[in-house]
PDB file of N, CA and C in Angstrom:
ATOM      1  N   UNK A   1      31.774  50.546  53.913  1.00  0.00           N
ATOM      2  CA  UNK A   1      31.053  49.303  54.032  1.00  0.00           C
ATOM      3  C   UNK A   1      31.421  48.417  52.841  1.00  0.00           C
ATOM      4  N   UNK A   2      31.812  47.023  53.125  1.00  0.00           N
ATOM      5  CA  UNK A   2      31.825  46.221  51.709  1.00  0.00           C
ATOM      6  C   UNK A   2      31.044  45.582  51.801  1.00  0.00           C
ATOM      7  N   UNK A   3      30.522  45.374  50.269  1.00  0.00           N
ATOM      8  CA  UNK A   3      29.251  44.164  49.963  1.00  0.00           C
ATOM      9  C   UNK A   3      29.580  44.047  49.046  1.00  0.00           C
ATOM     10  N   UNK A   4      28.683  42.850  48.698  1.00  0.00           N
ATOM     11  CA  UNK A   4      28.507  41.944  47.255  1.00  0.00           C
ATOM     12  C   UNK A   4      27.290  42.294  46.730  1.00  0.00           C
ATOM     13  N   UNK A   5      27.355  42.579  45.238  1.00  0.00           N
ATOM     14  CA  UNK A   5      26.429  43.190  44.624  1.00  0.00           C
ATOM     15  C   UNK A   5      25.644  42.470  43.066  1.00  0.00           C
ATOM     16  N   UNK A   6      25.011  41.163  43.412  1.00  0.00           N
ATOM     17  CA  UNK A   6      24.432  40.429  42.187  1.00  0.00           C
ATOM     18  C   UNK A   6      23.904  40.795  41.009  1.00  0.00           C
ATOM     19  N   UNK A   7      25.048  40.648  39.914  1.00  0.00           N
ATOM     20  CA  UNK A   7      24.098  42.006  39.171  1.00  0.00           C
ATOM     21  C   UNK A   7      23.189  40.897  38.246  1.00  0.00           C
ATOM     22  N   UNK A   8      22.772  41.626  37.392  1.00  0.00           N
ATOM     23  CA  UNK A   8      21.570  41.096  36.621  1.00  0.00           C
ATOM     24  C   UNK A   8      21.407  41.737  35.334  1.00  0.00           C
ATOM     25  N   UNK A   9      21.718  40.976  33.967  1.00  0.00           N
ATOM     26  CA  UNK A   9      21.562  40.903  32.812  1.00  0.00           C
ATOM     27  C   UNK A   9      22.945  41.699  32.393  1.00  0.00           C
ATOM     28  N   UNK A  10      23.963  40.973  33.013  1.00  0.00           N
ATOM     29  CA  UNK A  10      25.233  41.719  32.347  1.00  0.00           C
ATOM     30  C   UNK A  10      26.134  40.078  31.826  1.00  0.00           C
ATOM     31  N   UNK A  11      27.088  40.653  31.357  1.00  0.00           N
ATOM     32  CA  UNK A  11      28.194  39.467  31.723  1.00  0.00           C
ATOM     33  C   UNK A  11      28.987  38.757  32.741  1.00  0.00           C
ATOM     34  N   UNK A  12      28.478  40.047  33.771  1.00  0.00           N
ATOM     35  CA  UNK A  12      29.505  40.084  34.963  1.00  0.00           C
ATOM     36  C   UNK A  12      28.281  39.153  36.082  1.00  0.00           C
ATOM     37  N   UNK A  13      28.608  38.903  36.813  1.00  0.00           N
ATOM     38  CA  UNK A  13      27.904  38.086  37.474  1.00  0.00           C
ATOM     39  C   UNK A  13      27.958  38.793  38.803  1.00  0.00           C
ATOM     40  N   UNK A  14      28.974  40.008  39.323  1.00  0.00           N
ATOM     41  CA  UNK A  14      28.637  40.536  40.640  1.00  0.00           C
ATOM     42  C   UNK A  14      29.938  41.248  40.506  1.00  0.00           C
ATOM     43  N   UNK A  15      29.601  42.735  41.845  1.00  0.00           N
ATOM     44  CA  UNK A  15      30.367  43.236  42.005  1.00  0.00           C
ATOM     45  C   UNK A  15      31.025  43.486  43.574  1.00  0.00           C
ATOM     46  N   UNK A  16      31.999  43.561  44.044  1.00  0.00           N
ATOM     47  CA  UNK A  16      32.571  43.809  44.993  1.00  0.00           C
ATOM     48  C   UNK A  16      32.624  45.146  44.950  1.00  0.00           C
ATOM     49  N   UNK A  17      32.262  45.651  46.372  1.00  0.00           N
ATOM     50  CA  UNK A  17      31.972  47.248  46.477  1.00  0.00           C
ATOM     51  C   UNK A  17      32.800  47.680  48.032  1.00  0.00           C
ATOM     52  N   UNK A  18      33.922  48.585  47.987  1.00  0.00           N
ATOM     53  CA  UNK A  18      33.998  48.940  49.288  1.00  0.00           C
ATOM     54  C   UNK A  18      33.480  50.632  49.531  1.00  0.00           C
ATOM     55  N   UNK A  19      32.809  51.384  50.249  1.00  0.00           N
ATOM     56  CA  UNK A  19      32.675  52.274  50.073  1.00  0.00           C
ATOM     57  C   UNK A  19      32.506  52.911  51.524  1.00  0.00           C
ATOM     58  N   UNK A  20      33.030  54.308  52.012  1.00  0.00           N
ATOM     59  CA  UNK A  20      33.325  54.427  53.214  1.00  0.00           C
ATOM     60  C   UNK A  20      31.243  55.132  53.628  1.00  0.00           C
ATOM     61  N   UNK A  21      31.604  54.522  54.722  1.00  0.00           N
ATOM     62  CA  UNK A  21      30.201  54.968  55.213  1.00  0.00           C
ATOM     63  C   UNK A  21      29.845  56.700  55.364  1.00  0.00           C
ATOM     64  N   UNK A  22      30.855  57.483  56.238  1.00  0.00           N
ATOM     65  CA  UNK A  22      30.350  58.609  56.398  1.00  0.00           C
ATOM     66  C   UNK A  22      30.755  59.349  55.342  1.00  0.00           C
ATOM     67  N   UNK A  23      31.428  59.213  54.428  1.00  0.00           N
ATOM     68  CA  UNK A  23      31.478  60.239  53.057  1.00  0.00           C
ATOM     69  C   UNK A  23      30.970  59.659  52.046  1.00  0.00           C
ATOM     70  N   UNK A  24      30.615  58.301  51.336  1.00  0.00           N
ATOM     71  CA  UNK A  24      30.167  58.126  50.407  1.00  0.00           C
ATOM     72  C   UNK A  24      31.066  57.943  49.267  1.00  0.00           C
ATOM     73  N   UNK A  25      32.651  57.605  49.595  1.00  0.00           N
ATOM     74  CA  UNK A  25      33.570  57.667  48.667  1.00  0.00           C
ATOM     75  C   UNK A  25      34.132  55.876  48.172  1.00  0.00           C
ATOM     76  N   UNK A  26      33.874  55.984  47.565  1.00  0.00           N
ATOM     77  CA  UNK A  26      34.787  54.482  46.727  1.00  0.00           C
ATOM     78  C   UNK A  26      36.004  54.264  47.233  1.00  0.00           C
ATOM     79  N   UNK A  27      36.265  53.206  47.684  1.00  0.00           N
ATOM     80  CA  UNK A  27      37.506  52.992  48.121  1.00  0.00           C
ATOM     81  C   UNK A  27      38.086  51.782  47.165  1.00  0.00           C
ATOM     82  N   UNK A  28      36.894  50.986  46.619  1.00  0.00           N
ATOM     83  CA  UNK A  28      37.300  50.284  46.041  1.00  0.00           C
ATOM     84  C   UNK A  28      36.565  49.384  45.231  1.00  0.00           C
ATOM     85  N   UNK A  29      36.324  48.892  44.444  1.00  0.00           N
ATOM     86  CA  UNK A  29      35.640  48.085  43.120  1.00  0.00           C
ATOM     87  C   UNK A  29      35.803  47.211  42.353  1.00  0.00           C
ATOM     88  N   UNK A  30      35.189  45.800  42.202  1.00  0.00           N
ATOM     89  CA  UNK A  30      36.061  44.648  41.824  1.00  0.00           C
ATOM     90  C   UNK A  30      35.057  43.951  41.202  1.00  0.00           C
ATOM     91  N   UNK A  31      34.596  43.966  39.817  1.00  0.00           N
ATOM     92  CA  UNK A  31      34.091  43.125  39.082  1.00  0.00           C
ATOM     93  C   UNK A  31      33.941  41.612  39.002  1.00  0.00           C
ATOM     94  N   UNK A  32      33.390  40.759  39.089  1.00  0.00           N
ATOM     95  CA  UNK A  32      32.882  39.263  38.518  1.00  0.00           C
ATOM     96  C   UNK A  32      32.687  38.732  37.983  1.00  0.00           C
ATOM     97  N   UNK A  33      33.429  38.541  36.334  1.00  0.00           N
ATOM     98  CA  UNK A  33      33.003  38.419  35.334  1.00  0.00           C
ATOM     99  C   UNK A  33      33.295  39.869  34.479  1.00  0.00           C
ATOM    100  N   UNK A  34      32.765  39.803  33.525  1.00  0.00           N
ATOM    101  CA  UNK A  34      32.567  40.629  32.176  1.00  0.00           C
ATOM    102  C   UNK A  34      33.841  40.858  31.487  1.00  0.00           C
ATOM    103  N   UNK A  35      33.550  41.869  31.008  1.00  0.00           N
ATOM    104  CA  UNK A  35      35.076  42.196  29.512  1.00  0.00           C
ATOM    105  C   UNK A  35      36.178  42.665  30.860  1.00  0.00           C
ATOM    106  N   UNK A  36      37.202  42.020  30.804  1.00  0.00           N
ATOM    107  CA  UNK A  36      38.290  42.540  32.283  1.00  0.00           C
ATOM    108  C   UNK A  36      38.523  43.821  32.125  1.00  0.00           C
ATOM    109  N   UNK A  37      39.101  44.325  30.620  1.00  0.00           N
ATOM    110  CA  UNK A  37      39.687  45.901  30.468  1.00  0.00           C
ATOM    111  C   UNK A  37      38.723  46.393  30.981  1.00  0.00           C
ATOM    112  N   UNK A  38      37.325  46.754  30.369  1.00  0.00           N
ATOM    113  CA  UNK A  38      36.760  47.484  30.809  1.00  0.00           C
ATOM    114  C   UNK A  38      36.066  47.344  32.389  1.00  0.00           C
ATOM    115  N   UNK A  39      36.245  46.306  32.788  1.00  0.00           N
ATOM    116  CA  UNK A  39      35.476  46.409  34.095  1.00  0.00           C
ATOM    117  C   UNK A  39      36.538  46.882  34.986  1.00  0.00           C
ATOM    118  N   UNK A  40      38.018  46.716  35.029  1.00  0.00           N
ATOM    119  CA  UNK A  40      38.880  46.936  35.552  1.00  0.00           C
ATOM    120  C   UNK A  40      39.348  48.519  35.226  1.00  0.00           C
ATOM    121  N   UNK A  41      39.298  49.096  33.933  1.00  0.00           N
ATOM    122  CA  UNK A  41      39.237  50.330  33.633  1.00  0.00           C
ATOM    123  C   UNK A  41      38.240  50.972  34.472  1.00  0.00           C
ATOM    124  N   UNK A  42      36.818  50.955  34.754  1.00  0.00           N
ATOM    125  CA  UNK A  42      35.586  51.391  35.448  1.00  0.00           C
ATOM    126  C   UNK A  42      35.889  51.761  36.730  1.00  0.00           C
ATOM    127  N   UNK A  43      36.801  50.252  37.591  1.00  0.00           N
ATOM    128  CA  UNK A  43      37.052  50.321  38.617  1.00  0.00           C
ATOM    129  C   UNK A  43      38.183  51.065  39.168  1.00  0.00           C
ATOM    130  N   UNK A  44      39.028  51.664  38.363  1.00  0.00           N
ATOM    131  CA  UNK A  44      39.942  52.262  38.399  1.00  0.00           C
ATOM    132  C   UNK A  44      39.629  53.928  38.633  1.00  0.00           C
ATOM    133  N   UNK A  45      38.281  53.717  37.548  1.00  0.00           N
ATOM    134  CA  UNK A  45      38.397  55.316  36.957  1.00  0.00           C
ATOM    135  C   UNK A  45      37.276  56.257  38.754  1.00  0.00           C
ATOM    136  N   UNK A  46      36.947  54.759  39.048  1.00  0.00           N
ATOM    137  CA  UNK A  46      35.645  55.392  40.002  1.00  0.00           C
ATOM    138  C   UNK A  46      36.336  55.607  41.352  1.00  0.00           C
ATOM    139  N   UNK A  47      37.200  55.360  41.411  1.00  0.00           N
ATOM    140  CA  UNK A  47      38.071  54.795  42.716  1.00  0.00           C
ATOM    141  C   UNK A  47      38.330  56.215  43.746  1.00  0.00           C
ATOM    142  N   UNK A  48      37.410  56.600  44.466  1.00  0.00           N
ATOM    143  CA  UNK A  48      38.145  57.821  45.246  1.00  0.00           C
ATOM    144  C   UNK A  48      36.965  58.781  44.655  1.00  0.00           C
ATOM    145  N   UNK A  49      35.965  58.743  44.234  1.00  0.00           N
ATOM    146  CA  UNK A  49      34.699  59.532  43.788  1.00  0.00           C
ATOM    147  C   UNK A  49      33.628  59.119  44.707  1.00  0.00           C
ATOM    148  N   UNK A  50      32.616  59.958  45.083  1.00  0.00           N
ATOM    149  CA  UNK A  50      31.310  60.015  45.678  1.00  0.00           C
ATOM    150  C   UNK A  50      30.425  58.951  44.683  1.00  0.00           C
ATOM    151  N   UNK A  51      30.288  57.872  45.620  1.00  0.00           N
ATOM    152  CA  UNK A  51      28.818  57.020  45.282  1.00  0.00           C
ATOM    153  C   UNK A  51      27.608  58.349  44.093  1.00  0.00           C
ATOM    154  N   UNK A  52      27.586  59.502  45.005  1.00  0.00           N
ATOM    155  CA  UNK A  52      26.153  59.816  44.390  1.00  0.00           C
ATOM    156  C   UNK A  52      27.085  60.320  42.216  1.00  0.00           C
ATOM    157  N   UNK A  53      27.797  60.883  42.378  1.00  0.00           N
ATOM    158  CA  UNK A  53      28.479  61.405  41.267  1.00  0.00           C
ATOM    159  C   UNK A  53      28.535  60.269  40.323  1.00  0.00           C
ATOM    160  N   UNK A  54      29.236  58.933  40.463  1.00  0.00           N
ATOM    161  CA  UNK A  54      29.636  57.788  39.954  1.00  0.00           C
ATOM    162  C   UNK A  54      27.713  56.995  38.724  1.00  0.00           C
ATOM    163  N   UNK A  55      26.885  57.730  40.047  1.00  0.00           N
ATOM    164  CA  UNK A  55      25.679  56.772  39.979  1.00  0.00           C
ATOM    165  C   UNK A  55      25.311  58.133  38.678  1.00  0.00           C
ATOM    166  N   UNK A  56      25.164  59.497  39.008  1.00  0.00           N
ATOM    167  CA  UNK A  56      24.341  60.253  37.979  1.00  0.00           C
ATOM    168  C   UNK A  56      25.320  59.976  36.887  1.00  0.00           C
ATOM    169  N   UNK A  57      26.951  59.610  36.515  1.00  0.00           N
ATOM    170  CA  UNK A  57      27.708  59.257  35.339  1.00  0.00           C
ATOM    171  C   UNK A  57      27.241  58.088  34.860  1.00  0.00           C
ATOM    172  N   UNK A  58      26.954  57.401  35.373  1.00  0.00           N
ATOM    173  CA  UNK A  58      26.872  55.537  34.650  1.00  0.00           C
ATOM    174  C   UNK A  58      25.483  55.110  34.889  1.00  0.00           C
ATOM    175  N   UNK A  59      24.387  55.974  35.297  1.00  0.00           N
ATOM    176  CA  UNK A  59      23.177  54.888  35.392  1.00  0.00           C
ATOM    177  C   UNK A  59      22.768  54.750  33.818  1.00  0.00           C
ATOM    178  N   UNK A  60      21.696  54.498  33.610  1.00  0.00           N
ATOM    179  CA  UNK A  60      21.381  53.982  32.339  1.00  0.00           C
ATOM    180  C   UNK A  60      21.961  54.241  30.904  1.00  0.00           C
ATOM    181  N   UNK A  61      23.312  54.097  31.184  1.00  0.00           N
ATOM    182  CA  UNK A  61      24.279  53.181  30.138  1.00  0.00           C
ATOM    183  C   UNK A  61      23.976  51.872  29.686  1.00  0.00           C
ATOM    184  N   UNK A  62      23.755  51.672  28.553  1.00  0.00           N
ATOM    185  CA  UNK A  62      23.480  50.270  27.940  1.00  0.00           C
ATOM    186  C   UNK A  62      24.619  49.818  27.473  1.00  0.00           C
ATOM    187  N   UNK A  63      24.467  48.512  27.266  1.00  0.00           N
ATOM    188  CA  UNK A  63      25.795  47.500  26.064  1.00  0.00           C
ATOM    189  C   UNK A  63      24.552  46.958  25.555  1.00  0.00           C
ATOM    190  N   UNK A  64      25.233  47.576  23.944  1.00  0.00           N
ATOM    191  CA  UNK A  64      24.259  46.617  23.074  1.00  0.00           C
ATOM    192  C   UNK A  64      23.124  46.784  22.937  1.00  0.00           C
ATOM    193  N   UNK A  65      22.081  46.005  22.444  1.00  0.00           N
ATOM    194  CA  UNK A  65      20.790  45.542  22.640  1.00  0.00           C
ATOM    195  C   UNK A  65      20.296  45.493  23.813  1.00  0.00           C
ATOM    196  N   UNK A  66      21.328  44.995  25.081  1.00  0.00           N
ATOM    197  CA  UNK A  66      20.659  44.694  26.712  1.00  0.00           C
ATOM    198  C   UNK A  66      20.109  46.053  26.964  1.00  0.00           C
ATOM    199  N   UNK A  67      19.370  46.066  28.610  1.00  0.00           N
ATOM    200  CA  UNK A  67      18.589  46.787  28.772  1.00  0.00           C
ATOM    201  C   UNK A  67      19.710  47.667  30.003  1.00  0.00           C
ATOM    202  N   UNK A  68      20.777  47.218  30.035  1.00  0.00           N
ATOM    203  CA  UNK A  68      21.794  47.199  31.136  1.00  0.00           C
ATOM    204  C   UNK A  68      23.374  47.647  30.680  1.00  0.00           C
ATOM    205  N   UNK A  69      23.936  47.390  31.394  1.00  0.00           N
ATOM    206  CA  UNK A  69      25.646  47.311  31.427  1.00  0.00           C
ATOM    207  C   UNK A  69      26.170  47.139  32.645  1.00  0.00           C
ATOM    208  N   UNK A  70      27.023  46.738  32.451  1.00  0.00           N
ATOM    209  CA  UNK A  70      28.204  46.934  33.796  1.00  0.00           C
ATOM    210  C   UNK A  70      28.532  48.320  34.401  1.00  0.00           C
ATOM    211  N   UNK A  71      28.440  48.958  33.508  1.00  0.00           N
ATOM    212  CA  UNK A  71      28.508  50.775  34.540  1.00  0.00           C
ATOM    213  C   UNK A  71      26.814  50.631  34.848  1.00  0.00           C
ATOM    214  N   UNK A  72      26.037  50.504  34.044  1.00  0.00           N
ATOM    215  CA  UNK A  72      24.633  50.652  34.773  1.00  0.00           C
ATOM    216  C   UNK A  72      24.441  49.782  36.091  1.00  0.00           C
ATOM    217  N   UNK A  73      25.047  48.797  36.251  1.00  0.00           N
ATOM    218  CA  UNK A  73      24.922  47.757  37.188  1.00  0.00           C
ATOM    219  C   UNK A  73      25.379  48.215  38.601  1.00  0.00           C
ATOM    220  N   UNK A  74      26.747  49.121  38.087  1.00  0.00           N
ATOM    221  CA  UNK A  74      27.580  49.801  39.535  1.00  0.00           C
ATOM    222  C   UNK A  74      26.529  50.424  39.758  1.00  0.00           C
ATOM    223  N   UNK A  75      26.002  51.397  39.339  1.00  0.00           N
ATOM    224  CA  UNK A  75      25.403  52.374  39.455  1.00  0.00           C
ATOM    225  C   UNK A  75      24.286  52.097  40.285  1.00  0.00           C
ATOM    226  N   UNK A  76      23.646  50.827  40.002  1.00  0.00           N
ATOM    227  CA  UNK A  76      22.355  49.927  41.207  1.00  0.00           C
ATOM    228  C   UNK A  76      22.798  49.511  42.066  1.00  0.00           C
ATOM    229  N   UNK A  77      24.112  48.895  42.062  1.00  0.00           N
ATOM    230  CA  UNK A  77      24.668  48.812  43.553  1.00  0.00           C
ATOM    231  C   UNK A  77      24.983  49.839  44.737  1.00  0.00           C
ATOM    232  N   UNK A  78      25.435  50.746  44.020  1.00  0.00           N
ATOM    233  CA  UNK A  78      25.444  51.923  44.750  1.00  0.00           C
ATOM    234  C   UNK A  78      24.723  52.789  45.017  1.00  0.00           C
ATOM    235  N   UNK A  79      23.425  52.647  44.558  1.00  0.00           N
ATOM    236  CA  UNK A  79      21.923  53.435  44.634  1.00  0.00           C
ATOM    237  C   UNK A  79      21.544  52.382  45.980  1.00  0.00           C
ATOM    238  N   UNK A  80      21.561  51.075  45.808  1.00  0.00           N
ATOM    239  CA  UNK A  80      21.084  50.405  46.928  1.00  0.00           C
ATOM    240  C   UNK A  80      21.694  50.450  48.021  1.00  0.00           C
ATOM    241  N   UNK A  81      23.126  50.696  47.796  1.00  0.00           N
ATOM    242  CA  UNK A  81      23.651  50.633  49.239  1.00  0.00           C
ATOM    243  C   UNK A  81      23.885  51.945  49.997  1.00  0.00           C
ATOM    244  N   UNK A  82      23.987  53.189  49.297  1.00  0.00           N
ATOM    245  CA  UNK A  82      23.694  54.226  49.610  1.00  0.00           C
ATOM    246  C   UNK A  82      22.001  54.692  49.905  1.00  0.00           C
ATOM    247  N   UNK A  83      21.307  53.947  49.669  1.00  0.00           N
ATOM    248  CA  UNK A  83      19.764  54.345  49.967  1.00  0.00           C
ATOM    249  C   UNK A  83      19.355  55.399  49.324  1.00  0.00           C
ATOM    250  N   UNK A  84      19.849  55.767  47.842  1.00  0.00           N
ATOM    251  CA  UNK A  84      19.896  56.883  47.049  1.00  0.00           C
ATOM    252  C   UNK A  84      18.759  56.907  45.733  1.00  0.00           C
TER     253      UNK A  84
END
């Protein structure tokens, strides 16, 4: 399934998500904004991994002071779109 994923309190402003419906695997990941290496590194590294695996690695990862990050952010997109 692909969607668009608005994130909130990052740099990135949204993520592009393709992810196959009956396995739960990343097919693909495309940032909106933020630091490119690393969002493009992220998207690289997740590419071909299970939604649920990706989400218990990167949820509440912070940058900084924020309450968030860009791996925390994947990690809500893919909790929401997996219903996880």
């Amino acid at each position: 399934m692909k969607t668009v994923y608005e994130t909130s309190g990052t740099c990135s402003r949204a993520i592009m998500l393709d992810v196959d419906d009956a396995t739960g695997i990343v097919n693909e990941i495309q940032f909106v904004g933020g630091c490119m290496g690393n969002t493009c590194g992220i998207a690289q590294l997740v590419k071909g991994m299970h939604a649920e695996d990706i989400i218990s690695r990167l949820e509440g990862i912070r940058c900084g002071s924020k309450p968030t990050s860009c791996p925390d952010q994947l990690a809500a997109a893919l909790k929401q779109l997996t219903g996880k």
